[in-house]
C-alpha atoms as a PDB file:
ATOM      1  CA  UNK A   1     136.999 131.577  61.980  1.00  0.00           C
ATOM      2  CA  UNK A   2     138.734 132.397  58.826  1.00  0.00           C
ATOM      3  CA  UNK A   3     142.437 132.025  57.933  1.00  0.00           C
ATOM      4  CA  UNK A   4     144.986 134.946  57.952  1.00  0.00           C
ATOM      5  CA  UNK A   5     145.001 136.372  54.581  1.00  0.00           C
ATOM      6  CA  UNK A   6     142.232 133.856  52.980  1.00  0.00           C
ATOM      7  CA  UNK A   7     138.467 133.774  52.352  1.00  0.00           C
ATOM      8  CA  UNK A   8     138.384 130.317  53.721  1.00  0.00           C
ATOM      9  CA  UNK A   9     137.107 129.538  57.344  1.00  0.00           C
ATOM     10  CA  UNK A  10     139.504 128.095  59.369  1.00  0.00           C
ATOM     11  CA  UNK A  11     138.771 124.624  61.335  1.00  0.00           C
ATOM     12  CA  UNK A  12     136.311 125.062  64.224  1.00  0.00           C
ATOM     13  CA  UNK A  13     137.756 125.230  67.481  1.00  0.00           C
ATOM     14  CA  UNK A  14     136.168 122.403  70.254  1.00  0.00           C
ATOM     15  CA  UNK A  15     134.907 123.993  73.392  1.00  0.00           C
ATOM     16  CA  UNK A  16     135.492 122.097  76.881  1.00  0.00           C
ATOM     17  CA  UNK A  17     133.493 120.007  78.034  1.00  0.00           C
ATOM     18  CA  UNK A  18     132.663 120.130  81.661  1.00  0.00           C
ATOM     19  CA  UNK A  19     129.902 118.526  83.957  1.00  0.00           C
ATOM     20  CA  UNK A  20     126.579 119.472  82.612  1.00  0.00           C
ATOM     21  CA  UNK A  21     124.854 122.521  83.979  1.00  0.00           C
ATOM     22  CA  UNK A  22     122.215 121.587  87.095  1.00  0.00           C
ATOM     23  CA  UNK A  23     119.053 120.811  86.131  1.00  0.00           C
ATOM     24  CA  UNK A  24     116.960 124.361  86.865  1.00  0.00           C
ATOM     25  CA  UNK A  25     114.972 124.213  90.084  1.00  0.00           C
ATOM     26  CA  UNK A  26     111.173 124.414  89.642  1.00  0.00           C
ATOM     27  CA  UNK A  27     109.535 127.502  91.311  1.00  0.00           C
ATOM     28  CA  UNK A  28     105.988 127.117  92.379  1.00  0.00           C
ATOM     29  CA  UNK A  29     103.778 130.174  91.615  1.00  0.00           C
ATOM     30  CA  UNK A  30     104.191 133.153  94.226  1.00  0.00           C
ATOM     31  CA  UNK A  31     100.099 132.765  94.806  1.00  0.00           C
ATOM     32  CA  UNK A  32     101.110 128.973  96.155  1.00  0.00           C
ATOM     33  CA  UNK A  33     103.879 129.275  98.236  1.00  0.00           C
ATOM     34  CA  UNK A  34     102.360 131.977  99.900  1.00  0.00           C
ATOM     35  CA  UNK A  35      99.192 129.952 100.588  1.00  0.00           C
ATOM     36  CA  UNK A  36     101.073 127.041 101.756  1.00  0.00           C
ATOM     37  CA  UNK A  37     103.462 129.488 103.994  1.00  0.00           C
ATOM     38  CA  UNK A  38     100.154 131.167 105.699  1.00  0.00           C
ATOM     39  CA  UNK A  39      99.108 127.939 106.494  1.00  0.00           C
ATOM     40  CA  UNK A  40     101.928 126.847 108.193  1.00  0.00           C
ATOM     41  CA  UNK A  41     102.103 130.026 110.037  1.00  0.00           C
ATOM     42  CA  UNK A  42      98.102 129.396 111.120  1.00  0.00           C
ATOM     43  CA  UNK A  43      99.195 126.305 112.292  1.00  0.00           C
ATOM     44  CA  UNK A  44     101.927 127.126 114.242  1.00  0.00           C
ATOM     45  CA  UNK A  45     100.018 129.935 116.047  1.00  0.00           C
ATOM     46  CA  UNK A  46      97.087 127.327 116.760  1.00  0.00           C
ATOM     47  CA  UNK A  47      99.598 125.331 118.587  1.00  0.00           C
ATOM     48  CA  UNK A  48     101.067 128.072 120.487  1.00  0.00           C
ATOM     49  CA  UNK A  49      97.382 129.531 121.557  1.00  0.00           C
ATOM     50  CA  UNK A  50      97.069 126.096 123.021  1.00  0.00           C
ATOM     51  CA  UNK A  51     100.166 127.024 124.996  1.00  0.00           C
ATOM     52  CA  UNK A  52     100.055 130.353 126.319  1.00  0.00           C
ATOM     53  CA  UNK A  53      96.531 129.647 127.481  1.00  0.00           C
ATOM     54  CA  UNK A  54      97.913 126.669 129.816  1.00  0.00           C
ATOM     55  CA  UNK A  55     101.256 128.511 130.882  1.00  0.00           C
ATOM     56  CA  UNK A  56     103.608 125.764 128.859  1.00  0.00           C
ATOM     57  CA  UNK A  57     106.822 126.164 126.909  1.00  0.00           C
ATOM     58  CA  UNK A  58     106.441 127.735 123.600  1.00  0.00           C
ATOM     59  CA  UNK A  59     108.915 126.725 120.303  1.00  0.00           C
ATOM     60  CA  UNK A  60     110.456 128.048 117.898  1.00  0.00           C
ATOM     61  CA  UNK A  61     110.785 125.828 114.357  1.00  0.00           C
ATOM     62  CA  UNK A  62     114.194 125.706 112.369  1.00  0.00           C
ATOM     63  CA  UNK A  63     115.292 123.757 109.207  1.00  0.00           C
ATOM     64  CA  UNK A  64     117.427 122.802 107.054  1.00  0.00           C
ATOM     65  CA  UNK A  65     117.562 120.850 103.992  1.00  0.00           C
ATOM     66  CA  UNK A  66     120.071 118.994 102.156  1.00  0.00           C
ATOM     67  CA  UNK A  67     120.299 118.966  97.906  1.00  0.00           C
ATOM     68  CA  UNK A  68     116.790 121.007  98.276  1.00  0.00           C
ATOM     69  CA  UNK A  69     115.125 118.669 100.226  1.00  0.00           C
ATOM     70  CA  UNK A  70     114.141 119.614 104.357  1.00  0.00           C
ATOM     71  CA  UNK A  71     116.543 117.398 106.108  1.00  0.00           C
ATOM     72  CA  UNK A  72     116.254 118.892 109.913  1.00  0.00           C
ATOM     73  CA  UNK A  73     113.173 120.508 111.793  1.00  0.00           C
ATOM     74  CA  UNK A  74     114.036 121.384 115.101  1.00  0.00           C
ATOM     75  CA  UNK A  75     111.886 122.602 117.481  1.00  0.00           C
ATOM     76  CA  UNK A  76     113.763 125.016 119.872  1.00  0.00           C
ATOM     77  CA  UNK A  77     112.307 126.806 123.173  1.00  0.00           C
ATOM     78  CA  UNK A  78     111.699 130.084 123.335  1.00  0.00           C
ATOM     79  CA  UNK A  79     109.695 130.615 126.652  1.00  0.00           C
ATOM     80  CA  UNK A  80     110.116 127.945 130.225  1.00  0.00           C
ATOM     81  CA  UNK A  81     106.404 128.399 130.869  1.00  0.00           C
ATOM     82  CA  UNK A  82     104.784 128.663 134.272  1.00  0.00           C
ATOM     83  CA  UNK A  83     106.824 127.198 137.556  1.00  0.00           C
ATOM     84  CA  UNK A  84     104.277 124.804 137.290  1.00  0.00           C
ATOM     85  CA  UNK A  85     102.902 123.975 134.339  1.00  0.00           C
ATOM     86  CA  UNK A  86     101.674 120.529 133.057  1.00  0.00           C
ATOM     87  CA  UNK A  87     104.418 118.220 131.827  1.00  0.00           C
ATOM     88  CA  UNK A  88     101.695 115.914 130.535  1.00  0.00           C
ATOM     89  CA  UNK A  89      99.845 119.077 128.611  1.00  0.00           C
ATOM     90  CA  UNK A  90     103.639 119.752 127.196  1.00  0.00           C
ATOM     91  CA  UNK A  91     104.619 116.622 125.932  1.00  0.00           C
ATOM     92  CA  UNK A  92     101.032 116.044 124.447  1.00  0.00           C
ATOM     93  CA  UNK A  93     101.275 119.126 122.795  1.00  0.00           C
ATOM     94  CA  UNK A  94     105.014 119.226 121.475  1.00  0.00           C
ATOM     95  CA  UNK A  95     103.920 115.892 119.999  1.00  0.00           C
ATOM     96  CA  UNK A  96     101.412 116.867 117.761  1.00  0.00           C
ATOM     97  CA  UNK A  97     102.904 119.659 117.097  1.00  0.00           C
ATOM     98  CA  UNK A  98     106.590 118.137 115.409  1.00  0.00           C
ATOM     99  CA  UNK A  99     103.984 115.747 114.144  1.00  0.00           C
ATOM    100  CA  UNK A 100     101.580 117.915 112.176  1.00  0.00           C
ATOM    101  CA  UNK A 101     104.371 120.592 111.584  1.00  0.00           C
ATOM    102  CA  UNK A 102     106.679 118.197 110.083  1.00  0.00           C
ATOM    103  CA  UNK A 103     103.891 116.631 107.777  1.00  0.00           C
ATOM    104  CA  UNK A 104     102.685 119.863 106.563  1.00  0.00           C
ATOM    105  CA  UNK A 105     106.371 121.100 105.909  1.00  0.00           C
ATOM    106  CA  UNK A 106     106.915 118.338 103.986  1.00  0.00           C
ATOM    107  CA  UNK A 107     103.658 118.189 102.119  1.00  0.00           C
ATOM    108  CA  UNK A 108     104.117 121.380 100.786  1.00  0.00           C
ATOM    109  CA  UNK A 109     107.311 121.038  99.578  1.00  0.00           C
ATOM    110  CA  UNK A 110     107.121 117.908  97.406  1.00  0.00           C
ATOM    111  CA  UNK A 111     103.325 118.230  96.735  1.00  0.00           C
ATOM    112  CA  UNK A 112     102.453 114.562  98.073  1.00  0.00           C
ATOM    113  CA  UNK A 113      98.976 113.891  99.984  1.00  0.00           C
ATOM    114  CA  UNK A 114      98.755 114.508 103.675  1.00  0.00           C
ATOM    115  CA  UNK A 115      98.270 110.396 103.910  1.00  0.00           C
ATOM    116  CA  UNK A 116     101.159 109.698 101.560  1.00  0.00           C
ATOM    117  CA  UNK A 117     103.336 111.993 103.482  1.00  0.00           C
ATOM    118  CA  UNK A 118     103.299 110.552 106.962  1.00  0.00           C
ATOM    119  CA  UNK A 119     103.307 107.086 105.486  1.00  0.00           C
ATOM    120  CA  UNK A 120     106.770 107.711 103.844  1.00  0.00           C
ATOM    121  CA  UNK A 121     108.317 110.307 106.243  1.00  0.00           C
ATOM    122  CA  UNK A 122     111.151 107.922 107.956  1.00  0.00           C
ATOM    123  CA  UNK A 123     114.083 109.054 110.381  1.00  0.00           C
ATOM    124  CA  UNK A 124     114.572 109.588 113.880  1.00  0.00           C
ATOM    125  CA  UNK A 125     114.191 112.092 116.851  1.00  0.00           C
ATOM    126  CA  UNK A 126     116.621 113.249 118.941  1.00  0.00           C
ATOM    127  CA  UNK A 127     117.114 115.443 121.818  1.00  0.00           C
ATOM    128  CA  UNK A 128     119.612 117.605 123.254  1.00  0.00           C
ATOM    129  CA  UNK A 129     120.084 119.586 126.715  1.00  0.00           C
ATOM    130  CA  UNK A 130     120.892 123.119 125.268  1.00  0.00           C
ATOM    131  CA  UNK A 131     122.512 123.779 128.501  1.00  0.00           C
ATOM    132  CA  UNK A 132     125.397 121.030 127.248  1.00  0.00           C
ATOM    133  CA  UNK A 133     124.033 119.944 124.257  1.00  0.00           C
ATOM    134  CA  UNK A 134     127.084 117.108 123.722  1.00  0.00           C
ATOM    135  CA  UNK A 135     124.436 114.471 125.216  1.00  0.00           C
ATOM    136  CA  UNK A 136     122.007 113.158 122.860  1.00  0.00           C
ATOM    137  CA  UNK A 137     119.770 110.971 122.935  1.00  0.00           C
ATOM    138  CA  UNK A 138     117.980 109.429 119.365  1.00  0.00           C
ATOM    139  CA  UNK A 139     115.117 107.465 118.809  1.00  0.00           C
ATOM    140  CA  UNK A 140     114.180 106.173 114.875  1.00  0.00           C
ATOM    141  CA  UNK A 141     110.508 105.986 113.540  1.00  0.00           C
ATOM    142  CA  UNK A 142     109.161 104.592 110.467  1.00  0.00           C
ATOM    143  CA  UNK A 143     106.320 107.143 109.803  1.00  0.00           C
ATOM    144  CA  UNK A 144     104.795 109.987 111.352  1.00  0.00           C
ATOM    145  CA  UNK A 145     102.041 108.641 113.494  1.00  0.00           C
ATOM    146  CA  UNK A 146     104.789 107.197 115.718  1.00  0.00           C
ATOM    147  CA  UNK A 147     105.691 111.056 116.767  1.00  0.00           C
ATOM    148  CA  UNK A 148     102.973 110.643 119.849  1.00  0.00           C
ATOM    149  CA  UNK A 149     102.953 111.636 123.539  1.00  0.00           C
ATOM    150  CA  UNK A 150     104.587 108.217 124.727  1.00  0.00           C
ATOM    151  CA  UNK A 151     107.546 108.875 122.619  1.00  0.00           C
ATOM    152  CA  UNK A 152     108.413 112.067 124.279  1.00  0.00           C
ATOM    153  CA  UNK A 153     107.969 111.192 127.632  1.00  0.00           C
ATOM    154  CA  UNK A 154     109.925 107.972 126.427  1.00  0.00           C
ATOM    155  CA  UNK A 155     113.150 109.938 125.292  1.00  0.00           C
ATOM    156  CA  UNK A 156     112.709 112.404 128.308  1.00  0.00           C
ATOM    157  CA  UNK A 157     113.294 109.928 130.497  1.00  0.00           C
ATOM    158  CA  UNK A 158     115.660 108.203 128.566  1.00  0.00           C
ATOM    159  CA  UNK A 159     117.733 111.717 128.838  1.00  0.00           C
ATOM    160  CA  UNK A 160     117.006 111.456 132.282  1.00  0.00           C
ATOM    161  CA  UNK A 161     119.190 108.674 132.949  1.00  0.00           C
ATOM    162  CA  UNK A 162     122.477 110.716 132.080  1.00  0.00           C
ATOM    163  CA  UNK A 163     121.246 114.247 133.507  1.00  0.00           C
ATOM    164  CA  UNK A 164     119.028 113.794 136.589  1.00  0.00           C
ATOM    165  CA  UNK A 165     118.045 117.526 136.552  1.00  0.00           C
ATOM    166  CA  UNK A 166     117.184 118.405 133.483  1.00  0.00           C
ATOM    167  CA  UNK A 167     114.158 120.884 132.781  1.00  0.00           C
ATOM    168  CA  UNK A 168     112.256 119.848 129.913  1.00  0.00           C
ATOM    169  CA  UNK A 169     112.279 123.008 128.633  1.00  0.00           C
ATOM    170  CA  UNK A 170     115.607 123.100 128.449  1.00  0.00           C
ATOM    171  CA  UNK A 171     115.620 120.883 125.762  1.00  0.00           C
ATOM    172  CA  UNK A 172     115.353 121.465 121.938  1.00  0.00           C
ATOM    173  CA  UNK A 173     114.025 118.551 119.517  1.00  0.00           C
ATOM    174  CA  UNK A 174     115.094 117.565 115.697  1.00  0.00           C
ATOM    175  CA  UNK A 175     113.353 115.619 113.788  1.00  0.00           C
ATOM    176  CA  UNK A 176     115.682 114.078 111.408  1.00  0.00           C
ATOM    177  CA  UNK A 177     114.230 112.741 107.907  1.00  0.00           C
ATOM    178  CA  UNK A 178     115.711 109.835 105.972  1.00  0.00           C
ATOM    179  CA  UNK A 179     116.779 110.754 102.411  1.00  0.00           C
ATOM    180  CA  UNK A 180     115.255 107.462 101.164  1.00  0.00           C
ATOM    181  CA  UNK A 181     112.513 109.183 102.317  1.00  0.00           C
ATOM    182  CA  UNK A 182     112.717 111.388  99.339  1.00  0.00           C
ATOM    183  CA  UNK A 183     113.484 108.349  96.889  1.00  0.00           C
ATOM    184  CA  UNK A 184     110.957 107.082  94.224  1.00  0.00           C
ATOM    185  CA  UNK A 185     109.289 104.341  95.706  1.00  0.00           C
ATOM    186  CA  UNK A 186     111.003 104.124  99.090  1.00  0.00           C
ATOM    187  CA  UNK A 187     108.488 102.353 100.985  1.00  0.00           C
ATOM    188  CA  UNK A 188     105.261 104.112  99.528  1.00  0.00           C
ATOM    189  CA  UNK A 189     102.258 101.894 100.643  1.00  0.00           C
ATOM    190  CA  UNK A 190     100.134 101.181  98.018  1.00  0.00           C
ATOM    191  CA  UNK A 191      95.958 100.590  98.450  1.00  0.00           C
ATOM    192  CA  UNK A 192      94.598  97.500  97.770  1.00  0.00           C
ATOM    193  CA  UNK A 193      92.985  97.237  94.158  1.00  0.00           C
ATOM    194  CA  UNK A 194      91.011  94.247  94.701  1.00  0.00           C
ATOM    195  CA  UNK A 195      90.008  91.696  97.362  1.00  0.00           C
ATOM    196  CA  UNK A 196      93.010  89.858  98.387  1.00  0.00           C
ATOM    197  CA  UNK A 197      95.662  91.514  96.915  1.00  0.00           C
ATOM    198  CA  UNK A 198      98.221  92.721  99.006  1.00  0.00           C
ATOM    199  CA  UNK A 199     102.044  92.054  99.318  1.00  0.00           C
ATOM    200  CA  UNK A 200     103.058  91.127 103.095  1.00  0.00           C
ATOM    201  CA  UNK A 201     102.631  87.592 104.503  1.00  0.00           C
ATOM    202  CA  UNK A 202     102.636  85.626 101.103  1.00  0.00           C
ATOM    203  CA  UNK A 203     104.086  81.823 101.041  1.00  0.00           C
ATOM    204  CA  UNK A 204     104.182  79.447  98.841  1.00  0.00           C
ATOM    205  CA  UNK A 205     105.089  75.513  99.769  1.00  0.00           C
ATOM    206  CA  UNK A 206     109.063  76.784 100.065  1.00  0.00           C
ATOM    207  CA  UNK A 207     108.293  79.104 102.637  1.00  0.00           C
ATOM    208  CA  UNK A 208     107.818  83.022 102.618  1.00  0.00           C
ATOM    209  CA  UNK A 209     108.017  85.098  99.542  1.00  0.00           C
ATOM    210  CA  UNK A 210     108.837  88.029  98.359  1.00  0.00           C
ATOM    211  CA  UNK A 211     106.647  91.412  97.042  1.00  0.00           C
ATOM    212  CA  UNK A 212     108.618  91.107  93.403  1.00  0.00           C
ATOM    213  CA  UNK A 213     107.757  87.445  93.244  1.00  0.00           C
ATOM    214  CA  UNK A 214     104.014  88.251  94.234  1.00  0.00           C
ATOM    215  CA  UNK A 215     103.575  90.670  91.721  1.00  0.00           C
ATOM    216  CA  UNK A 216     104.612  88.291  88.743  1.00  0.00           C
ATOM    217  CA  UNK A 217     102.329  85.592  90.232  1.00  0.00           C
ATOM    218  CA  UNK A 218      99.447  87.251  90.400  1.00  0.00           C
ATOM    219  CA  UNK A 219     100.072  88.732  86.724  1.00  0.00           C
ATOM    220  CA  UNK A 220     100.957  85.337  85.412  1.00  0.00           C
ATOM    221  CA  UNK A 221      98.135  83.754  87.613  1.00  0.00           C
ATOM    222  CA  UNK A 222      94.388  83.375  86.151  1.00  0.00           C
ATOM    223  CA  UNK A 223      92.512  83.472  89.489  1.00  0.00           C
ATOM    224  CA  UNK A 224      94.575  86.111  91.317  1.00  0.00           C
ATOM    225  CA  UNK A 225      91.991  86.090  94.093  1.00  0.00           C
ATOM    226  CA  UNK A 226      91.670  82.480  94.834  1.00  0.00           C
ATOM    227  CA  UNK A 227      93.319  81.642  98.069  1.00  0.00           C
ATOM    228  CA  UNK A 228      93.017  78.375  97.974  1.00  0.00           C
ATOM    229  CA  UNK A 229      95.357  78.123  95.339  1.00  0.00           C
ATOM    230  CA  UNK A 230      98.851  76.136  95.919  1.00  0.00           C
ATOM    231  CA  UNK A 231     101.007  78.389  94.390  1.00  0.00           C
ATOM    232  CA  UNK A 232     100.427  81.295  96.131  1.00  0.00           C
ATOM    233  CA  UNK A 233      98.195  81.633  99.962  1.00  0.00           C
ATOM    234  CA  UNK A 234      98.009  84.646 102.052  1.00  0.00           C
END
């Protein structure tokens, strides 16, 4: 800027400074996402083949996410079924269902392995009567493999306790995920690299230790794999 009447540049005004800008999201190529969408639409119709065929409820899967990550997947009814159709058959298949659904969901979105993904998927499931969807009932898992036939029949009848006659398919099911799922290192279980390495169940003479103070024994250790060793037995 230069001064009224003068060659000279004036003195540089300072701009604001405000919060930086977000950092910018990261778009997968169209080709991908549109892979990864087909298959979760091939999966979802494999599911509800199984259904029709047998007469039992059919869902309907809804999400939402929270600072771009999916933080709900519910799993809403769209058809009751036959007057008599197999609660067993419905439960078995609704389970393996939010199971695989939920895994592949999440896969695709942060790119982790299929075995990686249900071993750090964390959060809990709960139900609701959408006929008076103020009772809920919630139960927590640790990883995906826990979403299994027993646990549905497990929070039916839990839900049973407050509303005698309830229709099961009446009733619409979230899975809720952690966001430590989501965190660096939340949990991740690592493989074994060698024969007797792992990092539950360690003690030492004091009593049990912790995965930090494994780590620096067996780096500071010469025979790592020696269980006989005082300072450190499995």
């Amino acid at each position: 800027m230069k001064r009224k009447g003068s060659n000279q540049p004036g003195p540089a005004r300072k701009r604001a400074r405000g919060p930086p800008p977000p950092p910018p999201r990261v778009q997968l190529p169209r080709t991908i996402r549109a892979v990864r969408a087909r298959r979760r639409r091939v999966l979802q119709n494999r599911f509800e083949e199984f259904a029709r065929t047998r007469n039992l409820p059919l869902y309907e899967v809804d999400t939402t996410r929270v600072s771009r990550n999916y933080h709900t997947i519910s799993y809403r009814p769209i058809t009751t079924g036959a007057q008599n159709y197999s609660l067993e058959a419905t439960q078995r298949n609704l389970a393996d269902f939010m199971r695989v659904y939920t895994r592949t969901l999440i896969q695709d979105a942060t790119g982790w392995s299929a075995q990686r993904t249900a071993a750090r998927v964390r959060g809990h499931i709960q139900i609701s009567n959408r006929m008076a969807p103020m009772n809920i009932v919630y139960q927590p898992f640790t990883r995906l493999t826990e979403i299994t036939e027993a646990l549905v029949n497990t929070l039916f009848t839990n839900l049973q306790q407050s509303e005698t006659d309830v229709p099961f398919e009446n009733l619409e099911w979230t899975v809720v995920i952690h966001p430590q799922t989501y965190f660096t290192g939340a949990g991740l279980e690592l493989k074994d690299v060698r024969k007797g390495l792992g990092w539950q169940n360690y003690v030492d003479k004091d009593g049990p230790i912790n995965c930090a103070a494994v780590a620096l024994t067996l780096l500071t250790k010469k025979f790592t794999n020696d269980k006989d060793q005082a300072k450190l037995k499995k």
